[in-house]
C-alpha atoms as a PDB file:
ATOM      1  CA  UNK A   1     -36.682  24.435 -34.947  1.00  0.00           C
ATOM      2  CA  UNK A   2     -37.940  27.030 -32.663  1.00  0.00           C
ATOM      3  CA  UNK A   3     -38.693  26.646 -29.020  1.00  0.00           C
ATOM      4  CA  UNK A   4     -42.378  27.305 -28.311  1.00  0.00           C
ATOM      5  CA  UNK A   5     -43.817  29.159 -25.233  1.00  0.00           C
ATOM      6  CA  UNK A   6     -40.549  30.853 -24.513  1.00  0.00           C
ATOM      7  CA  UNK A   7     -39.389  34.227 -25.669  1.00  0.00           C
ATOM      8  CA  UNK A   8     -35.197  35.757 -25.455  1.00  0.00           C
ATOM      9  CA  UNK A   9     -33.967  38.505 -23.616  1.00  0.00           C
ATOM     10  CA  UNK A  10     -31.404  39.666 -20.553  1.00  0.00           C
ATOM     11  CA  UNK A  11     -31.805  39.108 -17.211  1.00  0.00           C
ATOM     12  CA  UNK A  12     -31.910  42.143 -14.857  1.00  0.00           C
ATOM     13  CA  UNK A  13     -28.843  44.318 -14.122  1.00  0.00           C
ATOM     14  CA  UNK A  14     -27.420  47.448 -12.738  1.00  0.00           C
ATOM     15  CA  UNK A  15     -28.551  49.013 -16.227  1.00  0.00           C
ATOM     16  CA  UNK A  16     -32.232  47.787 -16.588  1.00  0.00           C
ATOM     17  CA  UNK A  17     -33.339  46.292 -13.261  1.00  0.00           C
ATOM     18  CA  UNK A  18     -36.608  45.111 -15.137  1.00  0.00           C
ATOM     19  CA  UNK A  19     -34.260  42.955 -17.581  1.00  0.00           C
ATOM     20  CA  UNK A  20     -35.466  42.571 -20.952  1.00  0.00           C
ATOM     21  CA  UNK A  21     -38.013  40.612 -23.167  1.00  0.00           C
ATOM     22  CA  UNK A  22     -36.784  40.551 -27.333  1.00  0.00           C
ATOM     23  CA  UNK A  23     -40.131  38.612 -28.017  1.00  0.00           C
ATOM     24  CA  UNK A  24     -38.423  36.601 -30.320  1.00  0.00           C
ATOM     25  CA  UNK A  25     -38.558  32.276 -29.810  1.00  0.00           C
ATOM     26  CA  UNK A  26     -34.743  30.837 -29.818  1.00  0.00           C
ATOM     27  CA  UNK A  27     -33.542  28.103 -31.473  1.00  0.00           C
ATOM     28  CA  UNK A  28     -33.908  25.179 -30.006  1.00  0.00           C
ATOM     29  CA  UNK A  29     -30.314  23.566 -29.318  1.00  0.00           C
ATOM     30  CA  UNK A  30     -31.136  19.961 -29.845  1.00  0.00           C
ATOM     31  CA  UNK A  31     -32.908  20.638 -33.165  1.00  0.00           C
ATOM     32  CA  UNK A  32     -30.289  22.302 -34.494  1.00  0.00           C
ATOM     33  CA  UNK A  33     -27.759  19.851 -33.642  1.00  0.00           C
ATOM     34  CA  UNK A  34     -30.706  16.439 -35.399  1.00  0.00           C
ATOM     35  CA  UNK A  35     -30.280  19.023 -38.542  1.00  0.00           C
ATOM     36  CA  UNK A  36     -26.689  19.594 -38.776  1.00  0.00           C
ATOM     37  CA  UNK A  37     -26.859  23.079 -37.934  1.00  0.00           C
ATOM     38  CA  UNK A  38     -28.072  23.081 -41.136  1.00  0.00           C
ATOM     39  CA  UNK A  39     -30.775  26.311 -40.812  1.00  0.00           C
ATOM     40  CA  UNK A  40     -27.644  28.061 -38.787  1.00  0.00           C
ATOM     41  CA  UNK A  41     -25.132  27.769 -41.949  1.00  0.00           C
ATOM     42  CA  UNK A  42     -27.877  28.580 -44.348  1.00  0.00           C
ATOM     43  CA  UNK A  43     -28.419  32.200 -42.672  1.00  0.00           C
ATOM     44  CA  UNK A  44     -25.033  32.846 -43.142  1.00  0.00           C
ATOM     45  CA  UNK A  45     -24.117  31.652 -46.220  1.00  0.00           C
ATOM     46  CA  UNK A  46     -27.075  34.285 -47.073  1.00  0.00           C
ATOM     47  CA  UNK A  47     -25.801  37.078 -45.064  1.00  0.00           C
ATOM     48  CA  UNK A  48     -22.189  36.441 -46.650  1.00  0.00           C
ATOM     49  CA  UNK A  49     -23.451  36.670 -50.181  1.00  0.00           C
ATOM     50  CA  UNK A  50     -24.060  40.174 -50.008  1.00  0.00           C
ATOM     51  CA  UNK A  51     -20.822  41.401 -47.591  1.00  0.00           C
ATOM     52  CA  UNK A  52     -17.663  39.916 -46.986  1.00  0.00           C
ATOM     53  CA  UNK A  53     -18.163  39.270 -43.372  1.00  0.00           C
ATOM     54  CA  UNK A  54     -20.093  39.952 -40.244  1.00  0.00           C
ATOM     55  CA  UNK A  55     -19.659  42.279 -37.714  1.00  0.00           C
ATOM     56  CA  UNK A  56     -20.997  39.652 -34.118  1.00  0.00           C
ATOM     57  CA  UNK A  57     -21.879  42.406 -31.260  1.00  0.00           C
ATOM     58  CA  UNK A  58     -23.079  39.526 -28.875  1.00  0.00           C
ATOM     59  CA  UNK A  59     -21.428  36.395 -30.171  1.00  0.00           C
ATOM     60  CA  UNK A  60     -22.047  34.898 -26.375  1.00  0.00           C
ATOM     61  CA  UNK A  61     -25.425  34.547 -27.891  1.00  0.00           C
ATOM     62  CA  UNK A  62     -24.092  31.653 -29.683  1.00  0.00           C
ATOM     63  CA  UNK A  63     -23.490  29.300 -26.630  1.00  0.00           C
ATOM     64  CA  UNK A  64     -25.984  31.110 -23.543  1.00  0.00           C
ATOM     65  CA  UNK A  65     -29.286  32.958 -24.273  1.00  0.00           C
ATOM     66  CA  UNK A  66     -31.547  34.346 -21.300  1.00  0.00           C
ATOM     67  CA  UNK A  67     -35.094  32.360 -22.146  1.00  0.00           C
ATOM     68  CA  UNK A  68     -38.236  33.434 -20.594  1.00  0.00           C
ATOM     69  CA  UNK A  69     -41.303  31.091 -20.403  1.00  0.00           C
ATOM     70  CA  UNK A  70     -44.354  32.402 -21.685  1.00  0.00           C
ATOM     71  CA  UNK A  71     -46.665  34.676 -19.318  1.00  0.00           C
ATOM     72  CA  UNK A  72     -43.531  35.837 -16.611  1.00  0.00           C
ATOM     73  CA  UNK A  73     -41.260  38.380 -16.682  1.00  0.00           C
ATOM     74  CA  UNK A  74     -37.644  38.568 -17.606  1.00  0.00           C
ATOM     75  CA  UNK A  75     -36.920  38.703 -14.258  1.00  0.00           C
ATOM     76  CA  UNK A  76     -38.215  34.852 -14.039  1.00  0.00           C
ATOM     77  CA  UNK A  77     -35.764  33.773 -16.926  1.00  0.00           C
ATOM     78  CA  UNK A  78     -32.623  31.432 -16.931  1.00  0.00           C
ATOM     79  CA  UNK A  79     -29.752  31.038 -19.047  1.00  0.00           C
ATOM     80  CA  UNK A  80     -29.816  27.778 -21.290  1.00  0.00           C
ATOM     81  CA  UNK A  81     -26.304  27.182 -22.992  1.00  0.00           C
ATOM     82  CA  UNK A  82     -25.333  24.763 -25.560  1.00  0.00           C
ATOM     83  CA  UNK A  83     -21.632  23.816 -25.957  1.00  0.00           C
ATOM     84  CA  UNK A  84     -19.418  26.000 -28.071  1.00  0.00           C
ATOM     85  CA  UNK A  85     -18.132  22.459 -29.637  1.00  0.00           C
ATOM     86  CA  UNK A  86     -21.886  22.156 -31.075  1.00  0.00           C
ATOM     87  CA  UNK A  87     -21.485  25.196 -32.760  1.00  0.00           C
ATOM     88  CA  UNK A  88     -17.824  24.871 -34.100  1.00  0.00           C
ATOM     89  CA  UNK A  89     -17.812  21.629 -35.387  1.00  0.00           C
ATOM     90  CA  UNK A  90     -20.961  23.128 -37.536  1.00  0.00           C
ATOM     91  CA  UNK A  91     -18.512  25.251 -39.410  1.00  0.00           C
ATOM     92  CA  UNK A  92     -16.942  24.110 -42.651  1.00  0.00           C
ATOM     93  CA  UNK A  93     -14.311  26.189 -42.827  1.00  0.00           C
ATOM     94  CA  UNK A  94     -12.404  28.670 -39.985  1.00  0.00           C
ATOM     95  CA  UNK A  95     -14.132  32.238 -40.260  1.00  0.00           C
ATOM     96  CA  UNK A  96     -11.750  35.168 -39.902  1.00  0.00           C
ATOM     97  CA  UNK A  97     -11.696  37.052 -36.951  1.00  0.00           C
ATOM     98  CA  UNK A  98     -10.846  40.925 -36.882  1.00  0.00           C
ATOM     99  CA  UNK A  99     -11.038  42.857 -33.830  1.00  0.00           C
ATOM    100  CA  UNK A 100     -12.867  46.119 -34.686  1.00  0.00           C
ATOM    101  CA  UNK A 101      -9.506  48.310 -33.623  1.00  0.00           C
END
């Protein structure tokens, strides 16, 4: 369900010219979408048993991470997407959206 021999992170910018490794593995897009999103909808049904929502700081994470492969630098990563209809059709119901102001 995870991709092996690639970490996440950003890409180099004004801020951090070195860009960033997260050392986590991402999901892997086409695994996700064989189970249904299934591993996805499980997280949150978990995190929404405790709170009554979720506060999403980088919900662009959903549809474009910055991988890395394994042994180079962050400055060597690219951006793999999956389409935001992959990820929307994995709801069941519409979540409610509140801007923070």
């Amino acid at each position: 369900m995870f991709a092996n021999g690639v970490t996440v992170g950003a890409p180099p910018d004004p801020y951090n010219q070195s860009g960033q490794n997260w050392g986590q593995p991402p999901w892997r897009p086409d695994r996700l979408a064989d189970l249904a999103y299934a591993p996805f909808r499980s997280m949150v049904a978990g995190i929404l048993r405790h709170s009554g929502g979720v506060r999403v700081d980088h919900i662009i994470g959903l549809f474009r991470l910055w991988w890395i492969p394994q042994g180079y630098g962050p400055q060597q990563g690219a951006y793999v997407a999956t389409t935001t209809r992959r990820w929307s059709a994995s709801s069941r119901s519409k979540p409610t959206v509140r801007a923070p102001w």
